[in-house]
Protein backbone atom coordinates (compact mmCIF):
# COMPACT_ATOMS: atom_id res chain seq x y z
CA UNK A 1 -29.26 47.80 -43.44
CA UNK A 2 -28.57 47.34 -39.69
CA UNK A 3 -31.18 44.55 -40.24
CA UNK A 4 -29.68 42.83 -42.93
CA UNK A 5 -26.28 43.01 -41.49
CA UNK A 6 -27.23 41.16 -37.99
CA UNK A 7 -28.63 38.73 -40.05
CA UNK A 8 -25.43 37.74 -41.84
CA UNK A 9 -23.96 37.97 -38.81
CA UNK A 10 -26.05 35.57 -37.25
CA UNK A 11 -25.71 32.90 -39.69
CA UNK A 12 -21.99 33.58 -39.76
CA UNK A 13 -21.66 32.65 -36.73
CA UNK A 14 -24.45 29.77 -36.90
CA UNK A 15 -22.15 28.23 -39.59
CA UNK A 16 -18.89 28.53 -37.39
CA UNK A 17 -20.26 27.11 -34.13
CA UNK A 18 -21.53 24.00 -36.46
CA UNK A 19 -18.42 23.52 -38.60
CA UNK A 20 -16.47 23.60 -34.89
CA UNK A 21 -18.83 21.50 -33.26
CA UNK A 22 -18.56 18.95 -35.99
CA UNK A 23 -14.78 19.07 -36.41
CA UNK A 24 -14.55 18.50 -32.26
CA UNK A 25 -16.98 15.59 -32.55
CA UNK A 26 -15.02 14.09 -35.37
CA UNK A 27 -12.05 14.43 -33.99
CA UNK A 28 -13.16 12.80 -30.65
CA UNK A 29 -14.39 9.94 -32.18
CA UNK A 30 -11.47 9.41 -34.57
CA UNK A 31 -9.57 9.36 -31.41
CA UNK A 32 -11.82 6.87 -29.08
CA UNK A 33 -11.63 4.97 -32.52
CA UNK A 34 -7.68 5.05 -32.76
CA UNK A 35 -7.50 3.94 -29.04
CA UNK A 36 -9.43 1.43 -29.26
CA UNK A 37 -8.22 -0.35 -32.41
CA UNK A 38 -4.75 0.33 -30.98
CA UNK A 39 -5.95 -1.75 -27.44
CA UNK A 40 -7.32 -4.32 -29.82
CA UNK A 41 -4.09 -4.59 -32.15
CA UNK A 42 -2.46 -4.75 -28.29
CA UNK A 43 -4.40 -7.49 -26.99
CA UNK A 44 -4.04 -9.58 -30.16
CA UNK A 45 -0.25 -9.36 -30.29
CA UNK A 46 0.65 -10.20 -26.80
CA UNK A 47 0.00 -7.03 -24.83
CA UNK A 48 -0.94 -7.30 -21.07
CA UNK A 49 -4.30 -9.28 -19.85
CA UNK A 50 -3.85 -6.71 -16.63
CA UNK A 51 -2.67 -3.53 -15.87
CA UNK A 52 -1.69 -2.76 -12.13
CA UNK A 53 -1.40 0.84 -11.36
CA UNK A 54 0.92 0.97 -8.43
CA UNK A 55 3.91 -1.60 -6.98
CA UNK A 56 3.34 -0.98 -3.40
CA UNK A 57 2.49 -4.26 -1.05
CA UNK A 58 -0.82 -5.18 -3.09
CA UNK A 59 0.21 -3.68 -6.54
CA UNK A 60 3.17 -6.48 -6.36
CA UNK A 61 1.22 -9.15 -4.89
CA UNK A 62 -0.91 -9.17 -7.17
CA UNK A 63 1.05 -9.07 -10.03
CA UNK A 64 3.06 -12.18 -8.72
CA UNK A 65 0.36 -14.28 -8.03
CA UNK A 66 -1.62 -13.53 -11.54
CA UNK A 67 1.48 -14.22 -13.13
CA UNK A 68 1.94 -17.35 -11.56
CA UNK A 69 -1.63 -18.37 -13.17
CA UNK A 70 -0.73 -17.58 -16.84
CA UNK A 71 -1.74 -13.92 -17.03
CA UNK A 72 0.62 -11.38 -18.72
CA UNK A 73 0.82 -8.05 -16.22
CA UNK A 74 2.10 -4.95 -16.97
CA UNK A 75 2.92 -2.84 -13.45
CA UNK A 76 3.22 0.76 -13.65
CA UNK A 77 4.64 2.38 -10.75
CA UNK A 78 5.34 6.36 -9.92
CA UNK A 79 8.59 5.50 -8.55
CA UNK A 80 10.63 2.38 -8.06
CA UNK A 81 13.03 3.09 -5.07
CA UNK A 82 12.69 2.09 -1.99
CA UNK A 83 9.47 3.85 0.22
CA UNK A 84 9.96 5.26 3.36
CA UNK A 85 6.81 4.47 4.86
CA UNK A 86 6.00 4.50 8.25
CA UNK A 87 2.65 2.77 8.03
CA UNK A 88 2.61 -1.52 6.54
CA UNK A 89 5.43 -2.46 9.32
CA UNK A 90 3.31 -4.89 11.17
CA UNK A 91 2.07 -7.67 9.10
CA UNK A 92 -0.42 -9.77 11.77
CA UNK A 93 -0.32 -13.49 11.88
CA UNK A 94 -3.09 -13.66 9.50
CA UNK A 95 -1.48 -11.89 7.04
CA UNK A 96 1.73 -13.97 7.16
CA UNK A 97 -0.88 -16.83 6.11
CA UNK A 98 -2.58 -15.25 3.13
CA UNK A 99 1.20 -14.28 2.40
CA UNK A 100 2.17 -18.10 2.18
CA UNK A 101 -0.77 -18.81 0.21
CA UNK A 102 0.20 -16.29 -2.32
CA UNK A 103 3.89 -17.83 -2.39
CA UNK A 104 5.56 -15.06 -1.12
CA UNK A 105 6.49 -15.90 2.59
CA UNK A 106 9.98 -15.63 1.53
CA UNK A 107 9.27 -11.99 1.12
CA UNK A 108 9.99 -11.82 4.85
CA UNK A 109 13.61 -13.14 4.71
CA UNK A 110 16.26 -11.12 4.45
CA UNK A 111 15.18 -7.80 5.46
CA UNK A 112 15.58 -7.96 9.06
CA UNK A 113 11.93 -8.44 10.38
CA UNK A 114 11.47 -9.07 13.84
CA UNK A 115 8.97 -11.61 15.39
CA UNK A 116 6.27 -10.42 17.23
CA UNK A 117 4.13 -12.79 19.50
CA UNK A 118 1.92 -10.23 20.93
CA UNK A 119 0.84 -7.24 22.54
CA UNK A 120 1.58 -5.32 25.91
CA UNK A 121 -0.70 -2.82 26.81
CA UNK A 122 0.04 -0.32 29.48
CA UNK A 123 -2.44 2.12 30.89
CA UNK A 124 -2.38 4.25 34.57
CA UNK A 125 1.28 2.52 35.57
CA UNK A 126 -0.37 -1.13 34.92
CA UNK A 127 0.32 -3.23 32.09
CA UNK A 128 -1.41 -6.61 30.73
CA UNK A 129 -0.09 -8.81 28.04
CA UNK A 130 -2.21 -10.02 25.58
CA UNK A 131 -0.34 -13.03 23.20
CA UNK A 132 -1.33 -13.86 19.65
CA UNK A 133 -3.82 -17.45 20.32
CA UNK A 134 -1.10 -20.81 19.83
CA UNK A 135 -4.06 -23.33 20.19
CA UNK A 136 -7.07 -24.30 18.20
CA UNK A 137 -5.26 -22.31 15.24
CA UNK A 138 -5.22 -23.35 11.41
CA UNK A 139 -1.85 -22.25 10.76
CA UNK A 140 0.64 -24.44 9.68
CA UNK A 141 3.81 -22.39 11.71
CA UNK A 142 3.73 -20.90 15.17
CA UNK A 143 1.26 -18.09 14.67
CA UNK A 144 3.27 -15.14 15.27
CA UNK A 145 3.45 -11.77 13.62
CA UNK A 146 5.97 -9.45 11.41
CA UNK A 147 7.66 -6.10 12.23
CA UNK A 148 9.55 -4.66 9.48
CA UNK A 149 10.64 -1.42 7.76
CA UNK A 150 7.45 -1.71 5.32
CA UNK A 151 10.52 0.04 2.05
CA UNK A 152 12.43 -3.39 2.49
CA UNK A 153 9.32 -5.45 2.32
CA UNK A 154 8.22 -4.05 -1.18
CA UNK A 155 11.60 -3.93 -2.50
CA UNK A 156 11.47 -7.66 -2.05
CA UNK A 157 7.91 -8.19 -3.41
CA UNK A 158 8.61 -6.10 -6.11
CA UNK A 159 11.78 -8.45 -6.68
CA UNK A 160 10.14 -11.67 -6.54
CA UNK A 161 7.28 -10.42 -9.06
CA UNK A 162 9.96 -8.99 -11.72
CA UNK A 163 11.32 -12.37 -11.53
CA UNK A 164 8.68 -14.06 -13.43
CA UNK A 165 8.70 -13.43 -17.21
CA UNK A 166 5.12 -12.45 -18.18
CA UNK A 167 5.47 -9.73 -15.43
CA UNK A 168 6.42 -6.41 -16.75
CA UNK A 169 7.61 -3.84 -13.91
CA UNK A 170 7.64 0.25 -15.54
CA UNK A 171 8.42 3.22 -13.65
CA UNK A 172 5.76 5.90 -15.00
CA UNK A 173 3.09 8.55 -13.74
CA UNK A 174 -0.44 7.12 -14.61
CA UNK A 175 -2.75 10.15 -15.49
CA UNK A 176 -5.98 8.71 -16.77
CA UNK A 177 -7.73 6.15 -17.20
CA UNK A 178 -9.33 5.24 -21.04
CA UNK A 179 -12.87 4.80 -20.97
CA UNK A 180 -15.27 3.91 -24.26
CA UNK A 181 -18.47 3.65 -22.95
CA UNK A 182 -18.43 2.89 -19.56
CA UNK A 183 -15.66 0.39 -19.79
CA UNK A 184 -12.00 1.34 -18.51
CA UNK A 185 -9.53 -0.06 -21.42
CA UNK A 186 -6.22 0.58 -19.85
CA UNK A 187 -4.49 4.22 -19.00
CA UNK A 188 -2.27 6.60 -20.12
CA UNK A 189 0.87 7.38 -18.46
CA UNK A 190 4.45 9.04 -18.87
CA UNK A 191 7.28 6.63 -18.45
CA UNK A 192 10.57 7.38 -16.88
CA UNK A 193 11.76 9.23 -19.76
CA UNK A 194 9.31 11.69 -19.88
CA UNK A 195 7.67 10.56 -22.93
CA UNK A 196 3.65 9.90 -22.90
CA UNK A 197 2.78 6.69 -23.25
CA UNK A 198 -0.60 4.48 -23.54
CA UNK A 199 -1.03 0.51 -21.89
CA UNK A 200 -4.40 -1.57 -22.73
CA UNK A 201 -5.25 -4.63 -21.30
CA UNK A 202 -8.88 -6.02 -20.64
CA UNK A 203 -8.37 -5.64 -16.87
CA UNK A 204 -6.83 -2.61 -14.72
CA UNK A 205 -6.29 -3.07 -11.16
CA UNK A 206 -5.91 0.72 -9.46
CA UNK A 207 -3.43 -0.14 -6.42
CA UNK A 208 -1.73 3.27 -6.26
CA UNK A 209 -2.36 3.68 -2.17
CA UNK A 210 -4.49 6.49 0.16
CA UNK A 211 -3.52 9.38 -2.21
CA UNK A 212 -5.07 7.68 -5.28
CA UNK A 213 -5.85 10.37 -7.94
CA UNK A 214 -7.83 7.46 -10.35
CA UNK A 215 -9.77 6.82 -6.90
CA UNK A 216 -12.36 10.14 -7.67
CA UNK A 217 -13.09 8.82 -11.48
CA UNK A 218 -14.42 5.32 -10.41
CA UNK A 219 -15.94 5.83 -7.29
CA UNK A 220 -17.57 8.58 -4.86
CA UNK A 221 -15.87 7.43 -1.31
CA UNK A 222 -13.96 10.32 0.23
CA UNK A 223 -11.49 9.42 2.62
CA UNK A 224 -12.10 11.13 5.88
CA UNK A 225 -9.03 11.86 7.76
CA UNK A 226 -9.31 11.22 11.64
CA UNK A 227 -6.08 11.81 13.09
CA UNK A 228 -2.47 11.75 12.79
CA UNK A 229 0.05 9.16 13.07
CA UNK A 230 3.74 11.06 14.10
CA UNK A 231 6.76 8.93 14.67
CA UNK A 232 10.39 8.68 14.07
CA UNK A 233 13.03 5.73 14.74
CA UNK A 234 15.57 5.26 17.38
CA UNK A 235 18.32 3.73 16.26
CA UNK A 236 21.13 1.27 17.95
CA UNK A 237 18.95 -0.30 20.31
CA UNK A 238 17.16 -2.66 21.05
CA UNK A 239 13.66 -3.33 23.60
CA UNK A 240 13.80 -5.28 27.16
CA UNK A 241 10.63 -7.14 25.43
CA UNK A 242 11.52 -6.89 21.33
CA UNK A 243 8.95 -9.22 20.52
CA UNK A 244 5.90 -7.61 22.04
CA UNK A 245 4.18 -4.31 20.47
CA UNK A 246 3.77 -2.04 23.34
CA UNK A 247 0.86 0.51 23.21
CA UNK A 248 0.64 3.11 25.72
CA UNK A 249 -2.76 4.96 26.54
CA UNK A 250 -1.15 8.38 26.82
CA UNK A 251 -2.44 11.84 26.55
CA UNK A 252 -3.83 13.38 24.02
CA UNK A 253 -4.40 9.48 22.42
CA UNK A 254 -2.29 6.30 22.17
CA UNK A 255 1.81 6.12 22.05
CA UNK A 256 3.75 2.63 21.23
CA UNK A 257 7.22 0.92 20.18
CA UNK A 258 8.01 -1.78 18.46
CA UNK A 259 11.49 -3.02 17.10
CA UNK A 260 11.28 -2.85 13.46
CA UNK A 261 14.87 -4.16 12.59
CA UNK A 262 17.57 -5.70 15.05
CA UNK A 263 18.63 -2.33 16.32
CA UNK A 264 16.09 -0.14 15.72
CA UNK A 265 12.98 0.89 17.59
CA UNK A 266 9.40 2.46 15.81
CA UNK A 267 8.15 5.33 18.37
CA UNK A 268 5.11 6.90 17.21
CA UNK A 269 2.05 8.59 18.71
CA UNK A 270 -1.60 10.01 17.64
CA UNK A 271 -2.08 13.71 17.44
CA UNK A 272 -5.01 15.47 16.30
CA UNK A 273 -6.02 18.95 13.85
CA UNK A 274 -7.06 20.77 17.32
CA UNK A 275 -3.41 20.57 18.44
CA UNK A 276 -0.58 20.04 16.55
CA UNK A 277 2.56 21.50 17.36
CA UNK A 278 5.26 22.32 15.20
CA UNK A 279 8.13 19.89 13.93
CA UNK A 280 9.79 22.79 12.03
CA UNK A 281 10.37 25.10 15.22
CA UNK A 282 11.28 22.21 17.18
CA UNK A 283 7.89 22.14 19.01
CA UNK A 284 6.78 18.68 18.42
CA UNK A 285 10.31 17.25 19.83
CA UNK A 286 9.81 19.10 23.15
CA UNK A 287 6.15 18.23 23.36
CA UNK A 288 7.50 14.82 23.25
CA UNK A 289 9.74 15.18 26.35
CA UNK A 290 7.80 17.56 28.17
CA UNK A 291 4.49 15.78 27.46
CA UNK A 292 4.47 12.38 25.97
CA UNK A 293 7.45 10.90 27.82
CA UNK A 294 6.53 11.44 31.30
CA UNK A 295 3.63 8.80 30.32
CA UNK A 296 5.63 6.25 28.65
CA UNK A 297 7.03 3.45 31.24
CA UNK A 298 10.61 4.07 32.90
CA UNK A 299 11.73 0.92 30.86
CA UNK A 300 10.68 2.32 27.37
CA UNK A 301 11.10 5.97 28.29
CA UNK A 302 15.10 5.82 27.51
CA UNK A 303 14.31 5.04 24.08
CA UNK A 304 11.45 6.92 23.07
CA UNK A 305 13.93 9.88 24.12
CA UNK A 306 16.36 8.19 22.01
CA UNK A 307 15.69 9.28 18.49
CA UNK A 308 14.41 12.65 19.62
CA UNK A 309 17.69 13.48 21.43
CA UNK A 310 19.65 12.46 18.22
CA UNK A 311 17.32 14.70 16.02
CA UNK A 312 15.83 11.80 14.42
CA UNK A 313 13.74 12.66 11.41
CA UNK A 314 9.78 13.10 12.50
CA UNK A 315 7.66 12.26 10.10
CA UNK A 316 3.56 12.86 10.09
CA UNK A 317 1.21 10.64 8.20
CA UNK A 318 -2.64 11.23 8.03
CA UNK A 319 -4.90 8.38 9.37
CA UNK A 320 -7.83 8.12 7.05
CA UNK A 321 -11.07 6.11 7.30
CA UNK A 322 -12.66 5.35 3.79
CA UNK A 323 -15.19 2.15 3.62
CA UNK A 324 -15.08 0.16 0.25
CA UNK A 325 -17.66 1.27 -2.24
CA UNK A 326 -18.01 -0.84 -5.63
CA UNK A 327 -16.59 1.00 -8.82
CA UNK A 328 -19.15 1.62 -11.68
CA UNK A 329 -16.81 1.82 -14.42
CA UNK A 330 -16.36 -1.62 -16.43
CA UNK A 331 -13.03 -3.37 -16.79
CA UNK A 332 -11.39 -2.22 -13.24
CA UNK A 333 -11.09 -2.91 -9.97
CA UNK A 334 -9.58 -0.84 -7.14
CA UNK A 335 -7.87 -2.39 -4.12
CA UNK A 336 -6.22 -1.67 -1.42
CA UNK A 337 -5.88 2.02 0.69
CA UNK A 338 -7.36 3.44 -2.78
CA UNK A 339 -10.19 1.04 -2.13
CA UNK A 340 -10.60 1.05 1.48
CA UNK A 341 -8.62 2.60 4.57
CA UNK A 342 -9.21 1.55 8.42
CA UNK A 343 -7.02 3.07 11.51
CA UNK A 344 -3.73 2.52 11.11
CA UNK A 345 -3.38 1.15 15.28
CA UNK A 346 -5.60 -1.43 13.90
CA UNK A 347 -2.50 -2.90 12.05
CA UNK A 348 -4.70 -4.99 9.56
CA UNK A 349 -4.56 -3.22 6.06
CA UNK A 350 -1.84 -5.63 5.24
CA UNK A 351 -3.88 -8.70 5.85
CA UNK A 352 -7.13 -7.42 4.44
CA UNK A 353 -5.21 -6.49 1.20
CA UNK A 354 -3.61 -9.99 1.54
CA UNK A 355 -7.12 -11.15 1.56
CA UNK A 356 -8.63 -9.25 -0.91
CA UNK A 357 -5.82 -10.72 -3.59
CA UNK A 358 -6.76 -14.17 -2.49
CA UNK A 359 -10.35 -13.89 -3.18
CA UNK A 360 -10.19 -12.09 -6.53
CA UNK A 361 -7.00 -14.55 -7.75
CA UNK A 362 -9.51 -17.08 -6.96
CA UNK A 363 -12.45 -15.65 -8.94
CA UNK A 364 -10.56 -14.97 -11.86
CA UNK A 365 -8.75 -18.12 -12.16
CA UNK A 366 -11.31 -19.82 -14.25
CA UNK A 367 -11.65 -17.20 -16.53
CA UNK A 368 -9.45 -17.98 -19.27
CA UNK A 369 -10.53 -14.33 -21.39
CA UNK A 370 -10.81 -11.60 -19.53
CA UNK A 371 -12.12 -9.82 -22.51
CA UNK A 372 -15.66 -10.27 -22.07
CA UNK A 373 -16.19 -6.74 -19.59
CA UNK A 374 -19.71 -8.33 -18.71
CA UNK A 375 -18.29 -11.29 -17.20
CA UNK A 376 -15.34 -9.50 -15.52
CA UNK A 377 -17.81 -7.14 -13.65
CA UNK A 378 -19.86 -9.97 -12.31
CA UNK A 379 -16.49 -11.36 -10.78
CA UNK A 380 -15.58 -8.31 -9.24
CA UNK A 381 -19.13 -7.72 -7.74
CA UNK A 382 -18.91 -11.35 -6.42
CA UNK A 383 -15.56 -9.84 -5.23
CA UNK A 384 -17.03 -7.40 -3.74
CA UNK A 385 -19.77 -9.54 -1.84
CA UNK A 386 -17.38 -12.30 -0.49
CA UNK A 387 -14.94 -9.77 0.77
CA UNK A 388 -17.19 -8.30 3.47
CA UNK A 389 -17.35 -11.70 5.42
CA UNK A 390 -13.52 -12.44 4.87
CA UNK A 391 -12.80 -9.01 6.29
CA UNK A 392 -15.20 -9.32 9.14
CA UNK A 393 -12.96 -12.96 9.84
CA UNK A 394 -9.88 -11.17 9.12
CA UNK A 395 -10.45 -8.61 12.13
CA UNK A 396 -11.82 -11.22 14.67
């Protein structure tokens, strides 16, 4: 009897793990197969040929510059006011060139930028100035850099991009990408009202910056975080030398000012995880008086105090170093802090990014169908090869 019994039982529950296992199979496929005859239906009827997750500096670049070659581009971005970075407010003078390449030097009007023509570097009560190169240049302007508040400078790219008519610009959370067999066919997201929503195009660019959630599905680069950068503004005044960036070799690490509007001033410094005092208590702003401004020259000192004295808001961002690793996932391409991060004192992420959009603009141009995945990937592994010089030029 007991027998008997376990064997019914058995091949009860033989029949209900097959009957689920085929409905869940069934239903998956149904699914992919909805998806994708919904991305085809898309593509047909005059959906996107690119996706761009993110609207930051590259997300918009890009989008303006594909646009401008014929491509239709749908831009989804987490949220459309205005950042309040404190990293991306020093474009170099190479990026300013790629930036005029791209047709968007006029990105730089109106929002107050400052010129900068160099550095000043001070170190044991000495200082030595060290200009951006005038001579034996291929620029065709006085080679001089950008500081900016980095929220006014995407507002504007953002702007010029939503200008053009094949450019669609969506406020939305992307959560995942949609993958049939190894090939990314667009993403899923929920728009500003809340609703979910689905976008397919043969091509998705990830762009969404160093905190990149899509980052961990395409790639395996973890960003390693080396330090952090902590700074605040002082307002309503203005540097003896505006148009220099002045970098003090302080204690614990590096301290500088730069004027990132008419009258107001970037202080910021590098702090690391062994020691990091408190902004909450209020024991970051005296470690600033007690210990960083005693370093800083007499002639800066005044207004490093500045914004600390009038309880400026300090903000604390985490300097990450990821190199760029190749996506193997078909039909995307990452760029960007989701693709690679450097220091931020280096102040070229800007121009690399710049860089990057130039090369794969380039590569894609002849392309007319971006449709075939096998011929995409090639492009972006050329992309991927051509990039490592231009970056190496890009730094010298």
């Amino acid at each position: 009897m007991d027998k008997a019994f376990m064997e019914v039982f058995l091949w009860t529950l033989l029949a209900f793990v097959l009957t689920w296992t085929t409905y869940h199979v069934t239903n998956r496929r149904k699914k992919a197969t909805k998806l994708a005859d919904v991305a085809v239906e898309e593509i047909r009827y005059g959906g996107p040929d690119v996706i761009i997750v993110g609207a930051g500096v590259g997300g918009s670049a890009l989008a303006y510059a594909l646009a401008k070659d014929g491509r239709r581009v749908h831009v989804i971005e987490r949220d459309m006011r205005e950042p309040e970075r404190m990293m991306g407010e020093f474009m170099q003078p190479g990026g300013r060139l790629f930036l005029s390449k791209l047709d968007l030097q006029d990105c730089l009007e109106g929002i107050d930028a400052q010129k900068a023509t160099g550095l000043t570097l001070y170190k044991d009560g000495k200082e030595a100035a060290s200009p951006f190169p005038v001579e034996d240049n291929k620029f065709p302007y006085e080679p001089s850099a950008r500081m900016f508040y980095n929220g006014r400078f995407v507002q504007r790219l953002r702007q010029k991009a939503s200008s053009l008519p094949n450019v669609r610009l969506e406020e939305g959370t992307v959560r995942s990408l949609i993958e049939e067999k190894g090939v990314i066919k667009g993403v899923t997201y929920k728009n500003s009202l809340g609703e979910e929503s689905t976008a397919f195009a043969p091509l998705t660019v990830v762009c969404d910056g160093c905190y990149s959630n899509l980052r961990r599905s395409l790639n395996d680069n973890n960003a390693e975080v080396i330090s952090y950068t902590v700074g605040y503004v002082s307002k309503n005044c203005r540097l003896e030398e505006p148009e220099k960036l002045h970098l003090i070799m302080a204690k614990p690490s590096f301290t500088m000012l730069y004027q990132i509007s008419s009258t107001d001033v970037r202080c910021a410094f590098e702090l690391f995880s062994n020691y990091f005092p408190s902004i909450a208590n209020g024991e970051m702003a005296s470690f600033v008086k007690n210990d960083l401004a005693p370093q800083v020259p007499p002639k800066l000192r005044k207004i490093f105090l500045k914004g600390i004295e009038e309880g400026a808001k300090i903000k604390v961002t985490p300097a990450k170093r990821m190199s760029a690793t190749l996506s193997r996932k078909k039909g995307v391409i990452v760029l960007g802090d989701a693709f690679n991060m450097r220091h931020p004192a280096i102040a070229s992420g800007m121009m690399v990014l710049l860089s990057d959009i130039l090369i794969l603009r380039r590569l894609l141009k002849p392309l007319r169908n971006l449709g075939d995945a096998n011929k995409v990937s090639e492009v972006i592994k050329c992309f991927y090869v051509i990039r490592k010089v231009s970056k190496h030029q890009c730094r010298l």
